[in-house]
Protein backbone atom coordinates (compact mmCIF):
# COMPACT_ATOMS: atom_id res chain seq x y z
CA UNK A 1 -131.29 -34.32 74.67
CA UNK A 2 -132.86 -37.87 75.93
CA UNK A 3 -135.96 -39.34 74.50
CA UNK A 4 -137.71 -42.15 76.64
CA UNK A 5 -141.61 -42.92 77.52
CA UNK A 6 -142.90 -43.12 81.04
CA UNK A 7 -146.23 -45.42 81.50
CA UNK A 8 -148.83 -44.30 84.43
CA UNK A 9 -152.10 -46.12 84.53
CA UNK A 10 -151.54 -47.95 81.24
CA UNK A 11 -151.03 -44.45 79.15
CA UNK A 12 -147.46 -44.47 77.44
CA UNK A 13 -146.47 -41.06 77.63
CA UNK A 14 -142.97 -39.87 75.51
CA UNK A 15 -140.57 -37.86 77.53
CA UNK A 16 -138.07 -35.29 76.49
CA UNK A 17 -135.49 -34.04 78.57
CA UNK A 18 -132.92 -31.35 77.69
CA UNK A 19 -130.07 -30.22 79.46
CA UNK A 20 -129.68 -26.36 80.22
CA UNK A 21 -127.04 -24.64 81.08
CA UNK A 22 -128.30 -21.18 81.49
CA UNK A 23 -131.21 -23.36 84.58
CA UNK A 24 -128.88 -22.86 87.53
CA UNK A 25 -132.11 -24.70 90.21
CA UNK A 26 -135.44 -25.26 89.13
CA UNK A 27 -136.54 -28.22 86.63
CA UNK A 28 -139.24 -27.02 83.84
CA UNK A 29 -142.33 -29.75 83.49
CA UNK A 30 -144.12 -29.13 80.17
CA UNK A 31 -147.32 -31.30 79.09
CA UNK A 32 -148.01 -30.99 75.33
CA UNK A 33 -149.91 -33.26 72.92
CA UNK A 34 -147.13 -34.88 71.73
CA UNK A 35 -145.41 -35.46 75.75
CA UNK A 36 -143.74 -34.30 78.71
CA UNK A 37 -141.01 -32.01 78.15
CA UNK A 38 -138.30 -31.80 81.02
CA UNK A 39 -135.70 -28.93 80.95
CA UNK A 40 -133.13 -29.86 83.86
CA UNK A 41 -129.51 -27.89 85.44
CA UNK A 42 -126.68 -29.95 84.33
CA UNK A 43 -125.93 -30.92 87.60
CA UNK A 44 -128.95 -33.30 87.80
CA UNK A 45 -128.08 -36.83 87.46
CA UNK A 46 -130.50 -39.48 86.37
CA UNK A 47 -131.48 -40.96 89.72
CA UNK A 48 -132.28 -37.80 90.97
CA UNK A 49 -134.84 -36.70 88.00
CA UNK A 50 -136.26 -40.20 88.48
CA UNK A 51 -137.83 -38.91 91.54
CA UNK A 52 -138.75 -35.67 90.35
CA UNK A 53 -140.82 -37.76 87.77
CA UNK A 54 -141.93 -40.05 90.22
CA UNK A 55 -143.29 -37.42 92.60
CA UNK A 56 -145.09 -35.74 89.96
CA UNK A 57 -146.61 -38.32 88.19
CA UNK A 58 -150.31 -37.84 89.41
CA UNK A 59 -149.87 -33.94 87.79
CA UNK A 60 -147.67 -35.84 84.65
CA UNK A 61 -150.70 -38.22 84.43
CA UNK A 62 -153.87 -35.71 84.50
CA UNK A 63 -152.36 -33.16 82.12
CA UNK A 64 -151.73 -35.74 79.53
CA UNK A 65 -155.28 -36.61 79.31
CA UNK A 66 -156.40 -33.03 79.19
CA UNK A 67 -153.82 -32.99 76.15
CA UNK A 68 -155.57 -35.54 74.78
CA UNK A 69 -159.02 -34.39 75.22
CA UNK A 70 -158.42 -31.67 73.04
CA UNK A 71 -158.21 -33.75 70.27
CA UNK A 72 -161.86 -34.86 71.21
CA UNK A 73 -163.43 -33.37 68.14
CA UNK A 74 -160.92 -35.15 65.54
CA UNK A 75 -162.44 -38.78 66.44
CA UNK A 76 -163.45 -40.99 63.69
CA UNK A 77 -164.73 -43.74 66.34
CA UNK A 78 -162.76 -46.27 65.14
CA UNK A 79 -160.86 -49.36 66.31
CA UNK A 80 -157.69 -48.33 68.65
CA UNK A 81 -159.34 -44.73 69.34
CA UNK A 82 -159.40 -43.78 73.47
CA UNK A 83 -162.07 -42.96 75.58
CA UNK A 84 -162.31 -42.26 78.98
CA UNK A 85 -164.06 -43.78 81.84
CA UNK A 86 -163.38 -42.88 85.50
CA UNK A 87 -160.44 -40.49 84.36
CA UNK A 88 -158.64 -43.74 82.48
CA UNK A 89 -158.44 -44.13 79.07
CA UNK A 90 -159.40 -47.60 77.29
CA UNK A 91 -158.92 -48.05 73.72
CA UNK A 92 -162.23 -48.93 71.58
CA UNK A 93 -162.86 -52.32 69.18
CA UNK A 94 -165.18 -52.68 67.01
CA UNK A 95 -166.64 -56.23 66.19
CA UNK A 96 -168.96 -56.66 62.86
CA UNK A 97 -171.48 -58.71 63.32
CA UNK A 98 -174.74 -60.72 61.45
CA UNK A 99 -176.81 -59.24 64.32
CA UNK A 100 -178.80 -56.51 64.24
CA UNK A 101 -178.95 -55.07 67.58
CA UNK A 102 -175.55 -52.79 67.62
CA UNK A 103 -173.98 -52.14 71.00
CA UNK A 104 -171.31 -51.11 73.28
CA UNK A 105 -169.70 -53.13 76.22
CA UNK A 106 -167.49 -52.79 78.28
CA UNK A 107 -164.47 -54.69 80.59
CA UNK A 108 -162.25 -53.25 82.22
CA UNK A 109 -159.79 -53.29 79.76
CA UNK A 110 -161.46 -52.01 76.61
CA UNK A 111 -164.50 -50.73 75.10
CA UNK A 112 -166.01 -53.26 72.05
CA UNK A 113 -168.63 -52.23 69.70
CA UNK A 114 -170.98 -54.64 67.98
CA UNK A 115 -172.60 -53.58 65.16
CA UNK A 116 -174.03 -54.81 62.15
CA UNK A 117 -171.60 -55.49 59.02
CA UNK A 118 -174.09 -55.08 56.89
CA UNK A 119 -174.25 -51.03 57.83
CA UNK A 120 -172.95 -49.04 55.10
CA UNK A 121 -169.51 -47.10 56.09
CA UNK A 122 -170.91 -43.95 55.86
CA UNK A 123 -173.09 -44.05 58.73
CA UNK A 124 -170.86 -46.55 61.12
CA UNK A 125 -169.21 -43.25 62.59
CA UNK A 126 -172.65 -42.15 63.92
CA UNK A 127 -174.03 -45.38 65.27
CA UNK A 128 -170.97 -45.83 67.19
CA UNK A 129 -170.78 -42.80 68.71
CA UNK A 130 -174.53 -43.03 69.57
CA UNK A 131 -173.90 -46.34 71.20
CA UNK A 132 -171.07 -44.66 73.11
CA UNK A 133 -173.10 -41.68 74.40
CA UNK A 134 -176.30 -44.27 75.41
CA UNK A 135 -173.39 -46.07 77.14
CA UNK A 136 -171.79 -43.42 78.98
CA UNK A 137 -175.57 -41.87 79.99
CA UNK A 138 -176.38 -45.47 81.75
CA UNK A 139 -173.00 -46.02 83.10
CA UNK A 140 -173.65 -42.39 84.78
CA UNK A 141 -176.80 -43.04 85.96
CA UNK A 142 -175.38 -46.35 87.83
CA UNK A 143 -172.41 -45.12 89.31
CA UNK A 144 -173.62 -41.05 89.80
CA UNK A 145 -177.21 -42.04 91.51
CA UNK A 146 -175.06 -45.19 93.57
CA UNK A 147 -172.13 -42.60 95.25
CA UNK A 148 -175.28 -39.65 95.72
CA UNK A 149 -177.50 -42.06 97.37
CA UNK A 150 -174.01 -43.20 99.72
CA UNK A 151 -173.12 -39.79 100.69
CA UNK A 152 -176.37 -38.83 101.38
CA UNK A 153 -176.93 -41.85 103.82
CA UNK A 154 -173.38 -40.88 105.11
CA UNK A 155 -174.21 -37.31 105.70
CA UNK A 156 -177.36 -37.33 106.61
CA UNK A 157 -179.07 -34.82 104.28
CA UNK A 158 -182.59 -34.16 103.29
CA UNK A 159 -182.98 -34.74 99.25
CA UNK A 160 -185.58 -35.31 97.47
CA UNK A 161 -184.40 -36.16 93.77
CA UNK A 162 -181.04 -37.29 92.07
CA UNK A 163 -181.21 -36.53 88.40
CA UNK A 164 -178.62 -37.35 85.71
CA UNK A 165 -178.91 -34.63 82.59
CA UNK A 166 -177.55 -34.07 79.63
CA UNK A 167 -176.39 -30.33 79.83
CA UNK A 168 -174.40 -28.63 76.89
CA UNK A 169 -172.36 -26.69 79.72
CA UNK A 170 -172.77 -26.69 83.44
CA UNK A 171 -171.63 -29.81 85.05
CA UNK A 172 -174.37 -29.68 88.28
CA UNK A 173 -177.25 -27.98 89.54
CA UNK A 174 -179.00 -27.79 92.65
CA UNK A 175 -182.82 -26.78 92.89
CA UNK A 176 -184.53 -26.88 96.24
CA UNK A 177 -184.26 -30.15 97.41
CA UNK A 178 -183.52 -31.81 93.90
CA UNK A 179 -179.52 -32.46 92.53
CA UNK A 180 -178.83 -32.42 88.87
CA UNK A 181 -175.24 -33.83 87.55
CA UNK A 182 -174.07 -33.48 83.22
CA UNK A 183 -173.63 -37.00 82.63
CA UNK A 184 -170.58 -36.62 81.14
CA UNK A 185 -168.68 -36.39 84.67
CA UNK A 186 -168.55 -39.88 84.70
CA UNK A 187 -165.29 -39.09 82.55
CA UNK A 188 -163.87 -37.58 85.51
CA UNK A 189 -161.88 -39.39 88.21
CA UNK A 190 -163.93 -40.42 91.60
CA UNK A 191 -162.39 -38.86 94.23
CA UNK A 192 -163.86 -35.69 91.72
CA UNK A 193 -167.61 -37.30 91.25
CA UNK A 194 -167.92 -37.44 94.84
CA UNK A 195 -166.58 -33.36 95.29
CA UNK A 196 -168.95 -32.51 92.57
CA UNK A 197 -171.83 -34.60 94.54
CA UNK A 198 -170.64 -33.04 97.58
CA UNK A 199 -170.45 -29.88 96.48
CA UNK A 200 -174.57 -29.89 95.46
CA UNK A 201 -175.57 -31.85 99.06
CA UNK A 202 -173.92 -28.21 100.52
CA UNK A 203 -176.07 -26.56 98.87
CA UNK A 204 -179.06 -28.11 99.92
CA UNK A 205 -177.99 -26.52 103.39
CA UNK A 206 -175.85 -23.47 101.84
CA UNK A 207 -177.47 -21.83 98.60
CA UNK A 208 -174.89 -19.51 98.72
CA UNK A 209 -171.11 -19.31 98.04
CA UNK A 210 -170.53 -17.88 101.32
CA UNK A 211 -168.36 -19.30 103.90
CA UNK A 212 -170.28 -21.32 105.73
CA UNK A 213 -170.49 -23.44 102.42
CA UNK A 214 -167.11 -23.67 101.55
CA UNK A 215 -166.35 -24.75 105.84
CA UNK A 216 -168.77 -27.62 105.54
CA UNK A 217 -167.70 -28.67 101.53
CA UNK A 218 -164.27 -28.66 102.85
CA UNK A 219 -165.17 -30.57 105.67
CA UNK A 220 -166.75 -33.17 104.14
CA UNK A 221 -163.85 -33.87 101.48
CA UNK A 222 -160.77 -33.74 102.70
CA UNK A 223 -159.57 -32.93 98.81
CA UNK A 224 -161.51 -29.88 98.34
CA UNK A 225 -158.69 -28.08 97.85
CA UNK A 226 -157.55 -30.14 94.99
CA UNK A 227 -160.20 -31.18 93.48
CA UNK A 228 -161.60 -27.80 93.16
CA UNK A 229 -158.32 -26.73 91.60
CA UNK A 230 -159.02 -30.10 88.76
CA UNK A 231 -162.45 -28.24 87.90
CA UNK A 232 -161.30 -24.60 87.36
CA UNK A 233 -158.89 -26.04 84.50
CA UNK A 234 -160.38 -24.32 81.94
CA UNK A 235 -158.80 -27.43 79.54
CA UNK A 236 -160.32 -30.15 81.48
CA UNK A 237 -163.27 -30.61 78.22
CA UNK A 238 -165.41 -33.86 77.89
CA UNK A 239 -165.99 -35.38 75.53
CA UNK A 240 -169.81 -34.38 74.49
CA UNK A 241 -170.70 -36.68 71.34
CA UNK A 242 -172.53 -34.08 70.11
């Protein structure tokens, strides 16, 4: 048995691989909280599973942080916790200050919280996550309403409103001409912001699940397929600061 750690967008992951002699063809991937598994034939040599990895490491990547957002519940919003942005994970650090006004920023490499030292302990965890979740609704808003207002341009389709919400559940909703996205798919990767956006703009034309929807989502994102496959995994949870 070999223990090592494979890194994919800045997100150490451990590895262990096991050799079995009863697996004559096939290798076994298994994503669990605590790593990647790997159960390999004997007669596969190290250069060989390095491309297995390699090939996989987009399906490696994504399952790790659905691992990881199952833990969502346990945080304590404290310095070196994760959170994700875009589908990446950044770690958080928080800065006391003597100013009063607490916040959350943000670049590129972290999130930092500024709040007041003077704030007793007890309540730190609350005012942290509320500066996460005011945060998260703006960034939304931003980046959401900017790739809508794109596709629609690109498209051509008749809208009238593009409305960021905070839903408990659903992730969209589509009424008349109006669009609705949960604010908390900014978590998600892009490439899946702009299938759920896409997905909504059909139904401006479709209002139906019926074919003619799924021809034109499918021909509008060239990823349907796969992205589609992303949102029916029933562990794919965000985090919902509630």
């Amino acid at each position: 048995m070999q223990d090592k750690n494979i890194i994919i967008n800045n997100e150490t992951i451990p590895i262990t691989i096991s050799t079995s002699y009863k697996r004559k063809k096939s290798l076994s991937f298994r994503v669990a909280e605590n790593g990647l598994t790997i159960r390999i034939p004997v007669w596969i040599n190290n250069s060989l599973l390095q491309k297995f990895i390699d090939k996989r490491q987009t399906w490696i990547y994504d399952n790790w942080l659905i691992q990881k957002n199952k833990n969502q519940n346990k945080k304590e919003y404290v310095s070196g916790e994760w959170f994700m942005y875009k589908w990446k994970t950044y770690r958080l650090k928080i800065i006391k200050t003597d100013e009063d006004n607490n916040k959350i920023t943000f670049n590129q490499s972290r999130f930092i919280c500024y709040i007041n030292k003077n704030i007793p302990e007890i309540l730190q965890k609350d005012i942290i996550k509320f500066e996460l979740n005011i945060w998260y609704k703006n960034k939304a808003l931003e980046v959401i309403s900017k790739e809508a207002e794109n596709l629609i341009k690109k498209y051509d389709f008749d809208v009238n409103k593009v409305i960021i919400k905070d839903y408990k559940s659903k992730y969209w909703q589509c009424k008349a001409k109006d669009i609705y996205f949960n604010y908390r798919i900014i978590q998600f990767p892009i490439n899946v912001i702009r299938h759920i956006i896409l997905h909504e703009l059909c139904h401006i034309k479709h209002k139906n699940h019926w074919p003619k929807f799924w021809n034109l989502l499918k021909t509008l994102d060239s990823e349907s397929n796969k992205n589609i496959l992303f949102l029916k995994n029933k562990n794919t949870n965000l985090i919902s600061f509630k």
